[in-house]
Protein backbone atom coordinates (compact mmCIF):
# COMPACT_ATOMS: atom_id res chain seq x y z
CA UNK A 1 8.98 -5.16 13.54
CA UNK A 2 10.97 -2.42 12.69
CA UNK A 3 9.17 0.29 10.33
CA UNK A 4 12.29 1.89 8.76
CA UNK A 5 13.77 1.53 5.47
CA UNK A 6 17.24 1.79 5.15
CA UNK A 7 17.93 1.54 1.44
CA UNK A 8 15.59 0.84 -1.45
CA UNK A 9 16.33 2.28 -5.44
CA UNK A 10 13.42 3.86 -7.05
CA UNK A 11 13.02 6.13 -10.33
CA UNK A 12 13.00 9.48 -9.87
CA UNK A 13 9.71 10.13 -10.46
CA UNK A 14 8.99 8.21 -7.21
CA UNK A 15 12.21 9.23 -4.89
CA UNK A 16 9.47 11.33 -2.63
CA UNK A 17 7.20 8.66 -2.11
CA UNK A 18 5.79 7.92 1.19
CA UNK A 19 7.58 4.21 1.85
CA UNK A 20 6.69 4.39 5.31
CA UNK A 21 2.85 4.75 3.81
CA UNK A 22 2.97 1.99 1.59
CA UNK A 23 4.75 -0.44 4.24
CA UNK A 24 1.81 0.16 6.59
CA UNK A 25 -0.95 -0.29 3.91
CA UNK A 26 1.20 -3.81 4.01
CA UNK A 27 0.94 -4.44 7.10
CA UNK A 28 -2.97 -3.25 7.11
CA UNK A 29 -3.19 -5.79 4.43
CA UNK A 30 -1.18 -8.21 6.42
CA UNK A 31 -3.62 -7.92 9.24
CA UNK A 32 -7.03 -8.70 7.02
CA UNK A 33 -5.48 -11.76 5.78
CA UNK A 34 -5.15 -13.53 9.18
CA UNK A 35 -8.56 -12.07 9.74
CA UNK A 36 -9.50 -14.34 6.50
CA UNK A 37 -7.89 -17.26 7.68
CA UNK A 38 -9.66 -17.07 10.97
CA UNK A 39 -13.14 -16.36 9.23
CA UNK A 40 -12.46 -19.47 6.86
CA UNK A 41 -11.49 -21.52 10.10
CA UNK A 42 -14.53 -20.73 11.57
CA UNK A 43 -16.51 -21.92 8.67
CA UNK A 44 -17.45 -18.49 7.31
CA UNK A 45 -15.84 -18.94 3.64
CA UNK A 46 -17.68 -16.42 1.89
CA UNK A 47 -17.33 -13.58 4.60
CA UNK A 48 -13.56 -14.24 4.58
CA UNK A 49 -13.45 -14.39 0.56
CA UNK A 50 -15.49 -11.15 0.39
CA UNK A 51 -13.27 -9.41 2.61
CA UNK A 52 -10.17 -10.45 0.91
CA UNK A 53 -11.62 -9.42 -2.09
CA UNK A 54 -12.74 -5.51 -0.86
CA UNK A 55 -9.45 -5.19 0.65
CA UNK A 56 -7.25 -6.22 -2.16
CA UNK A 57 -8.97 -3.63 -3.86
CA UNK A 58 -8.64 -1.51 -1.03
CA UNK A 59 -4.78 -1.74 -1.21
CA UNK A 60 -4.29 -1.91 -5.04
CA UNK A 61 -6.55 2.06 -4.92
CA UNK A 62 -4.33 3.48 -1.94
CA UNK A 63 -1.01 2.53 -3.05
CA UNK A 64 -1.86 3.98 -6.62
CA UNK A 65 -2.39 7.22 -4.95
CA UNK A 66 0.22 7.50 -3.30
CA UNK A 67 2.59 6.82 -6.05
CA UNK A 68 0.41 9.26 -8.02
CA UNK A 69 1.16 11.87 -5.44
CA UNK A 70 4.85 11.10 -5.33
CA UNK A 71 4.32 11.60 -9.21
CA UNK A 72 2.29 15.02 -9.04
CA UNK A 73 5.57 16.05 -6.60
CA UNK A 74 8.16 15.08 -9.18
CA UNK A 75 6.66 17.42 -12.10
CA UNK A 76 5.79 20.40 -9.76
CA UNK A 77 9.74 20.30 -8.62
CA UNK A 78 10.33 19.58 -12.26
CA UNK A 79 8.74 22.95 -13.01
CA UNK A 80 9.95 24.63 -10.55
CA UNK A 81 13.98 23.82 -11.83
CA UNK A 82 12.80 25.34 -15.19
C-alpha cells in the first residue's frame, strides 16, 4: 500500500496538515477492526465491542488534534503576514 498522497483539496486553514498522520491513524484503525472481527469469531463479543468502542474514540481524539494543530499553524502564519 502506497502511503503517499498525490492530490487532495483542503481549506486553508488545514493546507499544513499532517495527511500522512491521519492516513496512518487509518490504517491503525484499520488494523483494530480485523482484530474485532477475529475476537467476535472467537466468541469473545464483548472484548471485540469494547475495543471497537475505545478505539473509535481513540481515532475521533487524535485526528481532532491534529487538525487543531494544522489550525494553531494557519493563525500563527496568519500573524506573522500582518
Amino acid at each position: 500500500m502506497s502511503r503517499k498522497v498525490k492530490s487532495v483539496r483542503v481549506p486553508k486553514e488545514l493546507e499544513t496538515m499532517n495527511l500522512s498522520g491521519v492516513i496512518r491513524e487509518c490504517e491503525k484503525y484499520l488494523r483494530d477492526l480485523e482484530s474485532a472481527t477475529m475476537l467476535k469469531q472467537q466468541g469473545n463479543k464483548e472484548a471485540a465491542e469494547a475495543l471497537l468502542k475505545t478505539r473509535q474514540a481513540d481515532l475521533g481524539r487524535r485526528i481532532g488534534h491534529l487538525v487543531w494543530e494544522a489550525r494553531v499553524q494557519f493563525g500563527k502564519s496568519k500573524e506573522i503576514d500582518k
